[in-house]
Structure formats: C-alpha cells, structure tokens
C-alpha atoms as a PDB file:
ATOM      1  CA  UNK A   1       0.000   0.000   0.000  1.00  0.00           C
ATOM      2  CA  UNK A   2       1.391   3.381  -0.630  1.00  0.00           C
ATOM      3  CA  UNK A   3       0.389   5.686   1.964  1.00  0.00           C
ATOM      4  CA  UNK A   4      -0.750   9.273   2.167  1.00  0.00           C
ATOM      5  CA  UNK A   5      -0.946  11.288   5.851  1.00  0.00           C
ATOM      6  CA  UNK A   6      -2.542  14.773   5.760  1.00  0.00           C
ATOM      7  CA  UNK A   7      -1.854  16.636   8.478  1.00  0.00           C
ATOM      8  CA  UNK A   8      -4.121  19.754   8.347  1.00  0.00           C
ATOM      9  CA  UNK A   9      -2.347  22.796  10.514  1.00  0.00           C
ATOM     10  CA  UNK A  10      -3.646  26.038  11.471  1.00  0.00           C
ATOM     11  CA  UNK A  11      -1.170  28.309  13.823  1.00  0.00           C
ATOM     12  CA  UNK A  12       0.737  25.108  14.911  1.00  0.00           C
ATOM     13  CA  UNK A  13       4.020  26.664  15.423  1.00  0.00           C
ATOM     14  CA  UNK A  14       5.003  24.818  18.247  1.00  0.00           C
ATOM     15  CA  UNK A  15       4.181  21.513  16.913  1.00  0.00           C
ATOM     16  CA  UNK A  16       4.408  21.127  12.955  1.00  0.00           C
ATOM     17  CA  UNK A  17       8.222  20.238  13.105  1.00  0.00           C
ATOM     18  CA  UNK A  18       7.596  17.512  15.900  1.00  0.00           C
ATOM     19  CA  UNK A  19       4.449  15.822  14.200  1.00  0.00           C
ATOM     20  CA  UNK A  20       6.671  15.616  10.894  1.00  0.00           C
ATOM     21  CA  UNK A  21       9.803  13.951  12.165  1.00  0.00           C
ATOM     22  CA  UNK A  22       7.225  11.387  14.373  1.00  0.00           C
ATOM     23  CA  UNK A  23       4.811  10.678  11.356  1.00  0.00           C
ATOM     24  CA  UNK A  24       8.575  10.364   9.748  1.00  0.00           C
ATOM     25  CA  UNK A  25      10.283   8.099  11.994  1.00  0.00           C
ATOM     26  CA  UNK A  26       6.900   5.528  11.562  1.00  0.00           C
ATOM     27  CA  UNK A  27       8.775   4.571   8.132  1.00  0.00           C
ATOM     28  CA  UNK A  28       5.419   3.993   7.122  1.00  0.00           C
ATOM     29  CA  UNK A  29       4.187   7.134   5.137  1.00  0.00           C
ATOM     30  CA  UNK A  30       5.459   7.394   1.579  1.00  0.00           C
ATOM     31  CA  UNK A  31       3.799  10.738   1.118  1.00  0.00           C
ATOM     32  CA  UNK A  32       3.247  13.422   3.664  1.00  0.00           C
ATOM     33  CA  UNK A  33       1.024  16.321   2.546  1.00  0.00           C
ATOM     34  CA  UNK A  34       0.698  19.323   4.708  1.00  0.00           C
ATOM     35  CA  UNK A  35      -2.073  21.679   4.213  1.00  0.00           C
ATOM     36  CA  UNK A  36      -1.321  24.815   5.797  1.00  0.00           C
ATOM     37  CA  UNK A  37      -4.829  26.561   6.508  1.00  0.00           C
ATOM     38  CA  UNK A  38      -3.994  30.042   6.441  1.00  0.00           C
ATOM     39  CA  UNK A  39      -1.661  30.451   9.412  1.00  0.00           C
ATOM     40  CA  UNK A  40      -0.207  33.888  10.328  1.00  0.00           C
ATOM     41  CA  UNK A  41       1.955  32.468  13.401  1.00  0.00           C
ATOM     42  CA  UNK A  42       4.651  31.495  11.852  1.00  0.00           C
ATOM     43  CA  UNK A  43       3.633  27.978  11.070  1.00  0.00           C
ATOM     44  CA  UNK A  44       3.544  28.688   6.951  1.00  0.00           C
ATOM     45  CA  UNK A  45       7.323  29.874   7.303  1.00  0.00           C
ATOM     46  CA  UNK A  46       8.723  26.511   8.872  1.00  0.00           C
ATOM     47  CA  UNK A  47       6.597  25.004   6.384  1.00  0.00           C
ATOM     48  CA  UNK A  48       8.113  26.705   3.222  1.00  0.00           C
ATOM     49  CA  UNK A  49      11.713  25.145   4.345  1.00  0.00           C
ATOM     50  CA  UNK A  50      10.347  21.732   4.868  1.00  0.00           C
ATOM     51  CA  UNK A  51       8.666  21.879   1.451  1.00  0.00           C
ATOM     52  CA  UNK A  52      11.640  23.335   0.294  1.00  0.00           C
ATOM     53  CA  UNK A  53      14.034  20.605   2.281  1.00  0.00           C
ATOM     54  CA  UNK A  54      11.829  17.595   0.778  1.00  0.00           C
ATOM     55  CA  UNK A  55      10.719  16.908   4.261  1.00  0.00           C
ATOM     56  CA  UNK A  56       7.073  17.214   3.423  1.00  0.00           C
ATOM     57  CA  UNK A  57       4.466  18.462   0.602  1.00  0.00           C
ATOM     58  CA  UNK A  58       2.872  21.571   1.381  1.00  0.00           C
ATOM     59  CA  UNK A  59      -0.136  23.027   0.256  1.00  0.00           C
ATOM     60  CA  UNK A  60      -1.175  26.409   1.203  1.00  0.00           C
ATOM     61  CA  UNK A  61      -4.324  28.067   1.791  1.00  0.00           C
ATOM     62  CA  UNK A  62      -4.307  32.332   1.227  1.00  0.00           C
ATOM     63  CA  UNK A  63      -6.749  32.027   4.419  1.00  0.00           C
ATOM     64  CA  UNK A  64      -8.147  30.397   6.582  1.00  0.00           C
ATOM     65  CA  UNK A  65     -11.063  28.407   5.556  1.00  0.00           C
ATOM     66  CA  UNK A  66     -11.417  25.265   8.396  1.00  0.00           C
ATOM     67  CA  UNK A  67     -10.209  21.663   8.886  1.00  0.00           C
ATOM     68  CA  UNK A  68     -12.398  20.369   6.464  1.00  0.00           C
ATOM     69  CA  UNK A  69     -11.463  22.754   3.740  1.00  0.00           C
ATOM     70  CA  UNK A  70      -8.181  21.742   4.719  1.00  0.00           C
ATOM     71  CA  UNK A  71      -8.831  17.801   4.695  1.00  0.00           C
ATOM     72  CA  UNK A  72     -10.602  18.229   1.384  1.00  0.00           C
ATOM     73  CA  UNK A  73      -7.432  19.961  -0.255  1.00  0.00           C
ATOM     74  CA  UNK A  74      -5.399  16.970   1.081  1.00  0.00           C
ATOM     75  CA  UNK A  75      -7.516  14.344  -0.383  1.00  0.00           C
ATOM     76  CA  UNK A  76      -8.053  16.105  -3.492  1.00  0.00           C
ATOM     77  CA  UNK A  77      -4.020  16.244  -3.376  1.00  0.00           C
ATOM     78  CA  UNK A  78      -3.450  12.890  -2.071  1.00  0.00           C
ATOM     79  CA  UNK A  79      -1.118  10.238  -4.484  1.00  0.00           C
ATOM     80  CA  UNK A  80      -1.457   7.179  -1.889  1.00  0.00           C
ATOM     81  CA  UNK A  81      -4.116   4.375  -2.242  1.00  0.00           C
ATOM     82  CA  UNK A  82      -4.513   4.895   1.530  1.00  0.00           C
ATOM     83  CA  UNK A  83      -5.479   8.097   3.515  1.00  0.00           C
ATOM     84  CA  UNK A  84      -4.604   8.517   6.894  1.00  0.00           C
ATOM     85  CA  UNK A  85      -5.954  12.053   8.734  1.00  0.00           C
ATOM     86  CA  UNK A  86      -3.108  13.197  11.026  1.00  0.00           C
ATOM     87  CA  UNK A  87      -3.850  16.319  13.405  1.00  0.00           C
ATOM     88  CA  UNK A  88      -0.987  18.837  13.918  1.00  0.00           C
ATOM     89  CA  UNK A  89      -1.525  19.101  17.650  1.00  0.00           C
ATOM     90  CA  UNK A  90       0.630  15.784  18.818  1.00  0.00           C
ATOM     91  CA  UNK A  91      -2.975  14.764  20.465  1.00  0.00           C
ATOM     92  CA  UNK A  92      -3.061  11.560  18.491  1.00  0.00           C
ATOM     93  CA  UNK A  93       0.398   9.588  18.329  1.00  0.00           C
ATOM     94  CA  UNK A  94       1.309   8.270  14.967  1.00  0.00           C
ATOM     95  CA  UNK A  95       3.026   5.041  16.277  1.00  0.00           C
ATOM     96  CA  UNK A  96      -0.537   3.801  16.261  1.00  0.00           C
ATOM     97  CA  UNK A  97      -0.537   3.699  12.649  1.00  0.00           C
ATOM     98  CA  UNK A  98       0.223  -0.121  12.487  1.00  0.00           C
ATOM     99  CA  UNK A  99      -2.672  -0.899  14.376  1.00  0.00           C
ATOM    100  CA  UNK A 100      -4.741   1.628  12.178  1.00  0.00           C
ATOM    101  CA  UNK A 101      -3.789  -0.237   9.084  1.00  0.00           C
ATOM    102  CA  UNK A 102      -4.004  -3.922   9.993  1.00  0.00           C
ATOM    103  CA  UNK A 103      -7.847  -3.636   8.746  1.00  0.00           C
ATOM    104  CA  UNK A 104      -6.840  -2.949   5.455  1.00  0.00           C
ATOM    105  CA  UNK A 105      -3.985  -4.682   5.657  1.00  0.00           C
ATOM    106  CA  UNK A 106      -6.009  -7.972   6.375  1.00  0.00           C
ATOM    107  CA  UNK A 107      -8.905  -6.718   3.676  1.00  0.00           C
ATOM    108  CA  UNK A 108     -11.290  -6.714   6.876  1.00  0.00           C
ATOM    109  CA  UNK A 109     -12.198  -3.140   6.590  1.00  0.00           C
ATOM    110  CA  UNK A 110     -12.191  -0.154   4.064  1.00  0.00           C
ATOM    111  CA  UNK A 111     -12.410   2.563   6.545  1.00  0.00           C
ATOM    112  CA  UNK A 112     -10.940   2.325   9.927  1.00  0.00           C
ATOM    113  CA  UNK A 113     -11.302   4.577  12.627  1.00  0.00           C
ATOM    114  CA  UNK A 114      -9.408   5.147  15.789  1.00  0.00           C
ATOM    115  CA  UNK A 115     -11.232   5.321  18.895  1.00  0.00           C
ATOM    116  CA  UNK A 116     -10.437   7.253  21.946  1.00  0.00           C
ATOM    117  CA  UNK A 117     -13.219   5.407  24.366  1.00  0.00           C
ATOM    118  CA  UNK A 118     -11.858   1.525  23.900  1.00  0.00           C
ATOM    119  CA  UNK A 119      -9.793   1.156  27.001  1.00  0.00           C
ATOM    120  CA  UNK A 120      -6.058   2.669  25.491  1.00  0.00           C
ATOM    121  CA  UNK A 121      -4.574   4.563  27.679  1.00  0.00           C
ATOM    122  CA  UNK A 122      -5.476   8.436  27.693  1.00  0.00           C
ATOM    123  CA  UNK A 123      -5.105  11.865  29.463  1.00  0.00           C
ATOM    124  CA  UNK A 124      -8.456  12.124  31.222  1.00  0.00           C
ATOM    125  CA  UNK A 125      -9.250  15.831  30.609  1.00  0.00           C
ATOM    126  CA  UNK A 126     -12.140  17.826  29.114  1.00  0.00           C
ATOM    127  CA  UNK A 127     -15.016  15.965  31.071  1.00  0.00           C
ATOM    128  CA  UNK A 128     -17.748  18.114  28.816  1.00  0.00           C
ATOM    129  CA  UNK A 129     -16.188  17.569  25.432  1.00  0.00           C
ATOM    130  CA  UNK A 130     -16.069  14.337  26.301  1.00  0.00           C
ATOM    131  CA  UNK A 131     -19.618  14.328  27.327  1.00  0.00           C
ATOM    132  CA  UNK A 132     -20.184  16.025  24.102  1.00  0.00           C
ATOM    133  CA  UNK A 133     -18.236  13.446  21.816  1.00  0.00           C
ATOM    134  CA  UNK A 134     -20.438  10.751  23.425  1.00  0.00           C
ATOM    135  CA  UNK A 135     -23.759  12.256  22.483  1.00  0.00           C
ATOM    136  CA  UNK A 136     -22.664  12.948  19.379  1.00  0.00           C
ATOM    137  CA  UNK A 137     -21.803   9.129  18.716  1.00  0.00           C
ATOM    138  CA  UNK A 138     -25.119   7.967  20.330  1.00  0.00           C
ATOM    139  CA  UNK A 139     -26.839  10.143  17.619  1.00  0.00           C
ATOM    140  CA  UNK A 140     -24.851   9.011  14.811  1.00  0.00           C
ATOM    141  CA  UNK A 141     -25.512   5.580  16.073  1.00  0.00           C
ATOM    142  CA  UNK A 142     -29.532   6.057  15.712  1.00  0.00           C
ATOM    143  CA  UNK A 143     -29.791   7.479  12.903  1.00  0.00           C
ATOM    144  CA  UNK A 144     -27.244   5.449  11.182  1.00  0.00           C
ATOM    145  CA  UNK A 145     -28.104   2.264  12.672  1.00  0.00           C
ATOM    146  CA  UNK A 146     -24.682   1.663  13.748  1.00  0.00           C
ATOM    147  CA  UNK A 147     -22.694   1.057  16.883  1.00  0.00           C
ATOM    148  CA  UNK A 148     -19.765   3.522  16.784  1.00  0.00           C
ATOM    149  CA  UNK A 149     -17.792   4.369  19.666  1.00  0.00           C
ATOM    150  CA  UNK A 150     -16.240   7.523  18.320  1.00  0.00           C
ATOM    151  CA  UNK A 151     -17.359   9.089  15.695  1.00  0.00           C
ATOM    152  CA  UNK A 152     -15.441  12.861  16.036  1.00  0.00           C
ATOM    153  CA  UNK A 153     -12.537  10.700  16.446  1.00  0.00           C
ATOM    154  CA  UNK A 154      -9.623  12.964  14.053  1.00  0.00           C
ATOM    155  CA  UNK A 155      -7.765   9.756  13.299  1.00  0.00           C
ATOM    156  CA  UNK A 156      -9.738   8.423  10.113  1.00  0.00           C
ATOM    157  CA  UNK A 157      -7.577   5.946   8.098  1.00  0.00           C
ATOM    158  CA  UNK A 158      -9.255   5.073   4.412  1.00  0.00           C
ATOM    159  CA  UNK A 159      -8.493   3.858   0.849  1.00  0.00           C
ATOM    160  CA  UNK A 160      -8.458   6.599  -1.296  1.00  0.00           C
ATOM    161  CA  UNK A 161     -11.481   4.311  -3.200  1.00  0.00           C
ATOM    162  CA  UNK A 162     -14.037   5.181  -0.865  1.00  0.00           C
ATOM    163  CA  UNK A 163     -13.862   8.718  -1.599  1.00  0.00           C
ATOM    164  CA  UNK A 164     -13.505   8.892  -4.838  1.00  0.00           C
ATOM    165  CA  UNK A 165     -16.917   9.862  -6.338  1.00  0.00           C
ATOM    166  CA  UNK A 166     -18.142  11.536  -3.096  1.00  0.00           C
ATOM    167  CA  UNK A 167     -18.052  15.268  -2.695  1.00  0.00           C
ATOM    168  CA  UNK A 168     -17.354  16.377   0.379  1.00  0.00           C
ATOM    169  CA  UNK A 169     -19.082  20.209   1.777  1.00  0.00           C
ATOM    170  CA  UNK A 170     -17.356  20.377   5.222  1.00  0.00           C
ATOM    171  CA  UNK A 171     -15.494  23.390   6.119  1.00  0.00           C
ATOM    172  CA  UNK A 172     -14.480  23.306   9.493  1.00  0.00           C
ATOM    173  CA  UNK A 173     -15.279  20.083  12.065  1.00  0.00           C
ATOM    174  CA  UNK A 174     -18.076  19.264  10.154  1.00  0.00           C
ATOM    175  CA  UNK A 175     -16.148  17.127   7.955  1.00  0.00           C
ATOM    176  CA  UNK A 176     -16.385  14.447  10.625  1.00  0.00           C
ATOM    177  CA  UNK A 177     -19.946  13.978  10.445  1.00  0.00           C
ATOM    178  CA  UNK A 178     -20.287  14.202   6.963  1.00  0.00           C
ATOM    179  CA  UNK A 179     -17.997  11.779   6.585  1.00  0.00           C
ATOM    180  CA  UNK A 180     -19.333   9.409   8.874  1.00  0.00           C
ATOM    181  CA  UNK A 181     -22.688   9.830   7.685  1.00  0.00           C
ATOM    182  CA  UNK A 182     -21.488   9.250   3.952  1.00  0.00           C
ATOM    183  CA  UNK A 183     -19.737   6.074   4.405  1.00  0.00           C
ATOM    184  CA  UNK A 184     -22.532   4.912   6.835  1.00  0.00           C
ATOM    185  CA  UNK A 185     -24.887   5.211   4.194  1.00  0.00           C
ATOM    186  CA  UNK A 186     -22.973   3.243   1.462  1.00  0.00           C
ATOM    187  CA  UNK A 187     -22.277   0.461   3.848  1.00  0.00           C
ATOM    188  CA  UNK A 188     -18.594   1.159   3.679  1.00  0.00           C
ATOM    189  CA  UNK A 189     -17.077  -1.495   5.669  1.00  0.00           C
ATOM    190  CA  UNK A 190     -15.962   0.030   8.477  1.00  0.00           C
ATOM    191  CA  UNK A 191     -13.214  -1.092  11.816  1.00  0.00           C
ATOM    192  CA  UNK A 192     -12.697   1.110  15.361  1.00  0.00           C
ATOM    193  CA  UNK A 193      -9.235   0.472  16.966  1.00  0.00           C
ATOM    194  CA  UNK A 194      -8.261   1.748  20.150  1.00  0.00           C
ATOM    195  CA  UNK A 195      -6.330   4.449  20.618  1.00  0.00           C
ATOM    196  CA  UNK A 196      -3.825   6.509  23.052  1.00  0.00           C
ATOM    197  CA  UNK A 197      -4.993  10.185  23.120  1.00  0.00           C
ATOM    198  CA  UNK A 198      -3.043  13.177  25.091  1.00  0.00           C
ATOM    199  CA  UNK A 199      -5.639  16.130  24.637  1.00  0.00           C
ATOM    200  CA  UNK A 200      -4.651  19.135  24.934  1.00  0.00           C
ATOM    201  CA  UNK A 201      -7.101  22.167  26.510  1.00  0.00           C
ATOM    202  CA  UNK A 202      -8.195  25.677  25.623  1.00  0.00           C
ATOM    203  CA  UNK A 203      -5.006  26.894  26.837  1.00  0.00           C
ATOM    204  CA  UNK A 204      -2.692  24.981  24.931  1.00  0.00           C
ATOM    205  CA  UNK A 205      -4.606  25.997  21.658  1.00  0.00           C
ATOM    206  CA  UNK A 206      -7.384  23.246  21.142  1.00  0.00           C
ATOM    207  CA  UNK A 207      -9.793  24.824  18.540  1.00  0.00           C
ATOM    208  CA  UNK A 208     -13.276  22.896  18.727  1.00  0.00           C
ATOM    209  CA  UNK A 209     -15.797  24.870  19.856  1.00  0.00           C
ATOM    210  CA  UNK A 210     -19.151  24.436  21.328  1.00  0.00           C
ATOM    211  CA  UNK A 211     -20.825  25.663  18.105  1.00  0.00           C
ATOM    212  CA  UNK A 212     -18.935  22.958  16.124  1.00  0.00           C
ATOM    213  CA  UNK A 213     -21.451  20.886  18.096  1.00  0.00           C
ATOM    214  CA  UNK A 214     -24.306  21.841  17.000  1.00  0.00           C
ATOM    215  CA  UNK A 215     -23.058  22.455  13.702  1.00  0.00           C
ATOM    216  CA  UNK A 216     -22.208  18.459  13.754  1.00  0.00           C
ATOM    217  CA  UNK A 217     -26.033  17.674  15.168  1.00  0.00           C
ATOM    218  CA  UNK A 218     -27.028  19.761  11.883  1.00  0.00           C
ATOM    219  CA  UNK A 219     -24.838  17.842   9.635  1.00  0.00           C
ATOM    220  CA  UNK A 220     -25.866  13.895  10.995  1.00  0.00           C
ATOM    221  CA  UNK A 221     -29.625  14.997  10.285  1.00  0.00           C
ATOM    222  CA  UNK A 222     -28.831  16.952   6.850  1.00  0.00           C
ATOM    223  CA  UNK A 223     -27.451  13.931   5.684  1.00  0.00           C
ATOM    224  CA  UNK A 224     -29.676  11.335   6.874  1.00  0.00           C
ATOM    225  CA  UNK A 225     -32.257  12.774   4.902  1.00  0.00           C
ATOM    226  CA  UNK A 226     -29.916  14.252   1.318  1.00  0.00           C
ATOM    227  CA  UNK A 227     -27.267  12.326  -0.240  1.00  0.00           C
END
C-alpha cells in the first residue's frame, strides 16, 4: 500500500516540526502532505523550508477556511491508495498507525477509525467535550443504525477508493460527520481500533468549539435525509 498522511495545521508553530519527524520516523508514510490553513503564526514559514528541504508536501491556503477545507485539499491532493488524517496538535500519536492499518492490511475493513473510548490509555481531561463526543456518537448511532464508539474521532484511516466519487461540503469540524454519515450510508465497511490520546485544553490551543457541536447535530440529520 502506498500511503498518504494529511496533516491539516492552522497556527501550529510549536508543533508542525515535531508531528513531521514522528509521522517520519513511523517509516510507514510514503507521502506526507501538509495543508497549511492560512496560518499567520509562523507555522507557513517553517513550512516553506520543509517543502523546500523535501521533508514534506505543502499546500497552502491564502486564508483560513477550516479543517475540512483543509482535509478536502489533502484528499483532493493525495497520491497514496490509503489516507490517513493526522492532526498537527501531537494529540493523536502516529506510532498507532500499524494498528490503524491492519484492517486494510487484512482486507477486513475499508475505513478504519481510531477510537479514543476503547480502554487505550489516555489523558483524562475535558469531562464536557467528552460528554459532548459521546452524544454525538449515540446520535450518529440512531440514525445510522450503527454502533460507533467515536465518531469525532480525528484519526480516520481510508483507501483513497471510498472517496472517490463523493463530494465532500465540510469546512471546518463538520467534515467528521459528513464523513461518517457518507460512508454509513454506502455500507462502507468500516473497523474502530483503540487508541492513546493526550488532549490538549483551551489553553494549549485546542480549537473545537461548542458551536462545532451543534453544527455536527445539523450535519448527521442533513445527511440522513440528502445524499
């Protein structure tokens, strides 16, 4: 398999370098495409000498537009038969990524999704976003008729396949739902792995915010009833 990780960034100064040289060391990632959203903190600077270096591919957005722009830009981008989403913000650690691909690997699954509430170890912060994730999942679950444990989950692992042909809308954490709700309703086969996650909070720069919420409550129903 020839593998693709986007890593979608947006005023990660602090943490695009690391996040490389881990998704890097993995050995596993034949392409890494960056898709610089529009930052102004220095982010698209360190970028343009990686780019430059051969350390990564960079695409970059003239402004910000939202994860899902962002995503969508990557995948549209994307040379690798497999897709695997990679946030900027060292929450989710890409030494997972064997356990992510065994799915595929074993022709089990065509989607696999890493879960942050199957028993991996995890830094237990954030009790209402948690709380919030949950609900989330238990509405997915109803109207999808499915029994996901984590649907906002950021690490999403695909073949390019089940994408091509679908368009994708999301602009900012919508994609999430959209794109659980569109491979729900084609049957895509679908795994959940477990996962370590360190979260980080407000203060260290998390951007999800309580509207994203009810924008993703919009989305499930939107596309329950509309292709």
């Amino acid at each position: 398999m020839d593998i693709t990780v986007i890593i979608p960034a947006y005023n990660e100064v602090q943490t695009i370098q690391e996040i490389i040289r881990r998704v890097k060391k993995t050995g596993l990632a034949k392409e890494i495409l960056v898709v610089d959203d529009g930052s102004t903190d220095g982010t698209r600077e360190i970028l343009r000498e990686l780019d430059q270096q051969g350390e990564a591919r960079v695409i970059f957005h003239e402004r910000n537009q939202g994860k899902g722009a962002a995503v969508v830009s990557g995948i549209r981008a994307a040379k690798g038969d497999v897709i695997i989403i990679q946030d900027a913000d060292l929450e989710y650690d890409p030494r997972e990524y064997p356990a992510l691909l065994k799915p595929i690997e074993e022709g089990l699954a065509d989607v696999v999704y890493g879960s942050r509430f199957l028993g991996a170890p995890r830094r237990p912060v954030m009790f209402w976003h948690m709380v919030a994730n949950k609900m989330l999942t238990l509405m997915t679950n109803i109207l999808y008729n499915n029994i996901l444990t984590d649907m906002e989950t950021g690490y999403k692992v695909f073949r390019r396949s089940v994408v091509d042909g679908m368009t994708i809308h999301a602009r900012r954490f919508d994609f999430e739902p959209e794109f659980t709700a569109k491979i729900l309703k084609r049957k895509v086969r679908i795994f959940e792995v477990p996962i370590t996650f360190n979260p980080r909070d407000y203060s260290e720069g998390k951007k999800i915010k309580l509207k994203d919420a009810f924008e993703a409550v919009w989305t499930l129903v939107k596309y329950r009833v509309v292709d």
